[in-house]
Protein backbone atom coordinates (compact mmCIF):
# COMPACT_ATOMS: atom_id res chain seq x y z
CA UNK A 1 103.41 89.18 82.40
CA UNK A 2 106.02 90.66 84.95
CA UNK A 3 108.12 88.81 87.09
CA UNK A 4 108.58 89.00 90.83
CA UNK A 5 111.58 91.29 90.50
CA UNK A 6 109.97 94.05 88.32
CA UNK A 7 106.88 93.57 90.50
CA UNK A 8 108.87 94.50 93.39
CA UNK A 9 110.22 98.02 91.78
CA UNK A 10 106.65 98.81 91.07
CA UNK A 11 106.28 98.53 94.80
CA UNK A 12 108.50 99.86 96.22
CA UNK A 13 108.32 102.86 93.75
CA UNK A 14 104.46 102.62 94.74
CA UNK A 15 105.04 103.09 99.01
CA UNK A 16 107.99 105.76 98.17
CA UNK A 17 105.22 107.73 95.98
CA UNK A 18 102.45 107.13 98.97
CA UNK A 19 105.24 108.22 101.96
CA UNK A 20 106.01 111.51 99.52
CA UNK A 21 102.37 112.39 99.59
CA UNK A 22 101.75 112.10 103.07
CA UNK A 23 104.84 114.25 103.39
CA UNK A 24 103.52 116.93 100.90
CA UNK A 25 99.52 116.31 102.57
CA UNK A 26 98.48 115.45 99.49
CA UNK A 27 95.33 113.47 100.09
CA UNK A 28 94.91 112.32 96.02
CA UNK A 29 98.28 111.00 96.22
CA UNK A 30 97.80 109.04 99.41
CA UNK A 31 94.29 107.41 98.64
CA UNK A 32 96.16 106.61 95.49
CA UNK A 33 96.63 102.60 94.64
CA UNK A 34 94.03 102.04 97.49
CA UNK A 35 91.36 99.54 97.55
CA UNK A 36 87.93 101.26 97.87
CA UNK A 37 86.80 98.82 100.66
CA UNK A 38 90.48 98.50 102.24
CA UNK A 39 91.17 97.66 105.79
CA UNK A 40 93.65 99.36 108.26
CA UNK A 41 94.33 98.87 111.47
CA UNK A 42 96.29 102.04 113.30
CA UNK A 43 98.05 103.06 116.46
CA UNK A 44 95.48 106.12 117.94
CA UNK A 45 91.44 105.40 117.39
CA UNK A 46 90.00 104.39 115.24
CA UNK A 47 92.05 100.82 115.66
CA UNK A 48 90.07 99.96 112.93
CA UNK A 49 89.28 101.77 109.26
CA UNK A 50 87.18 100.08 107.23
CA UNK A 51 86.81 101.36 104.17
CA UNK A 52 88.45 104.45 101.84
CA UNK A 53 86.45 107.02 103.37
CA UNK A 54 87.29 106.37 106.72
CA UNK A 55 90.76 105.92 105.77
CA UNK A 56 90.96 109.26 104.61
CA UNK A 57 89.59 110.50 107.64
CA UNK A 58 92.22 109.07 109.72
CA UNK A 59 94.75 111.69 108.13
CA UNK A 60 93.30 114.73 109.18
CA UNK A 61 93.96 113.29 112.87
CA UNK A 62 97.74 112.04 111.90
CA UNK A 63 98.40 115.61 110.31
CA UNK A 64 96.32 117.60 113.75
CA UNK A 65 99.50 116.03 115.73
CA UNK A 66 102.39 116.39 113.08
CA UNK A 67 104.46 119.36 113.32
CA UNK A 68 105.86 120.81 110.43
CA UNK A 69 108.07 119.62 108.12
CA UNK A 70 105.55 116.85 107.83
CA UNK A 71 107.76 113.65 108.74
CA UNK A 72 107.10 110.61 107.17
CA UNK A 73 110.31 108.66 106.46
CA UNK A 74 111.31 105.11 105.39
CA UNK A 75 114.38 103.63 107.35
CA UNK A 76 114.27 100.14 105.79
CA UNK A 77 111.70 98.56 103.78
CA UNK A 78 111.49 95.06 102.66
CA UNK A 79 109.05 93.42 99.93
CA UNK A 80 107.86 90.18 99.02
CA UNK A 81 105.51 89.61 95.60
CA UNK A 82 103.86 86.53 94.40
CA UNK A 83 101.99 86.58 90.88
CA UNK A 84 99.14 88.32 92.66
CA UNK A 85 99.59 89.18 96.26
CA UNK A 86 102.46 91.10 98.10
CA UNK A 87 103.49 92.41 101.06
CA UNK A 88 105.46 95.21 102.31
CA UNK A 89 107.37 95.43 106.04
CA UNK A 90 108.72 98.58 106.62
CA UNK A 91 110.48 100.33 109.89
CA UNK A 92 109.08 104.19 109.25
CA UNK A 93 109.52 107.11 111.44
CA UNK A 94 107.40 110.55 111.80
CA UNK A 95 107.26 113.01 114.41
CA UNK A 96 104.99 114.36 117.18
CA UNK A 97 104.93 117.24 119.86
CA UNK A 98 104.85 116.43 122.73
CA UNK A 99 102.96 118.86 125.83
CA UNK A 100 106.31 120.91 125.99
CA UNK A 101 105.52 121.50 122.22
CA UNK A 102 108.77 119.97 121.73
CA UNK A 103 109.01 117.65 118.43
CA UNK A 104 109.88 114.70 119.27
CA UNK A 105 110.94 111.31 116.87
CA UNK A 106 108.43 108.72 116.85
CA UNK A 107 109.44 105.16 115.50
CA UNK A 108 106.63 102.99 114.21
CA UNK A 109 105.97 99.73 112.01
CA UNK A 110 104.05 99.43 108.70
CA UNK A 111 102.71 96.32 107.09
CA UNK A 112 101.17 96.77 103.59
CA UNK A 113 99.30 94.15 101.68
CA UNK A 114 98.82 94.36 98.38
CA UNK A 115 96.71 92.28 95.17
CA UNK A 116 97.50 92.82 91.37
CA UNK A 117 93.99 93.95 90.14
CA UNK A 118 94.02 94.30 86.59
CA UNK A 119 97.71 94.37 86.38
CA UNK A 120 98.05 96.86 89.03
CA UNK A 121 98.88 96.44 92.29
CA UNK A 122 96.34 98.03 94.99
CA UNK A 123 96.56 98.38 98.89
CA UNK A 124 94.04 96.26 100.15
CA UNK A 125 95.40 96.40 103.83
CA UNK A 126 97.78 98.89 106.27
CA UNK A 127 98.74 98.35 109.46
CA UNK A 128 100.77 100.72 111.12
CA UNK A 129 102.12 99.78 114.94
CA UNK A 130 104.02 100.95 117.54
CA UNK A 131 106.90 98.82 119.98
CA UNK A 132 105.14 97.62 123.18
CA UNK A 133 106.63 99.98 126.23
């Protein structure tokens, strides 16, 4: 049995290993640790992916907009585990061009939830969000 503090390396070592992937566009590496019938809700449509099919979908749009180096970067991440469910708040940033073609910085939010399954812990929901202008 591991304890909350070993549960939250795994974790974090877990997101770091997702964010590298999306960095790198590599798709095995991001559907990795995901629930087949996860839920996340996003910033451009769909608002809602139901599903591991559709979530993988939703990165061919997010990499379409993302100029290259792909950035995907954790500022500050902070994790709570429980014997069987966790959660992960994180303050992320990635980049977009803009119609000038001009990369610009684009600050988001990410809220993970996660369930040990089998002594592993799997993504059952992501929700990434933007600040309110």
């Amino acid at each position: 049995m591991s304890s909350p503090k070993a549960d939250v390396v795994v974790i974090r070592e877990l997101i770091d290993n997702w964010a590298k992937a999306v960095r790198a566009k590599d798709f095995a590496g991001i559907l990795a640790h995901h629930s087949q019938d996860m839920l996340m809700f996003d910033v451009p449509p769909p608002l809602e992916s139901k599903g591991i099919e559709a979530y993988r979908k939703t990165w061919d749009l997010f990499f379409s907009a993302q100029p290259e180096p792909i950035a995907f970067d954790i500022q500050q991440m902070n994790i709570v585990a429980g014997a069987e469910v966790a959660f992960v708040t994180a303050l992320m940033q990635c980049a977009e061009i803009e119609k000038s073609r001009e990369r610009i910085k684009l600050d988001f939010r990410l809220t993970v939830g996660l369930r040990k399954i089998d002594g592993q812990w799997v993504i059952l929901h992501e929700h990434h969000s933007v600040p309110a202008t």
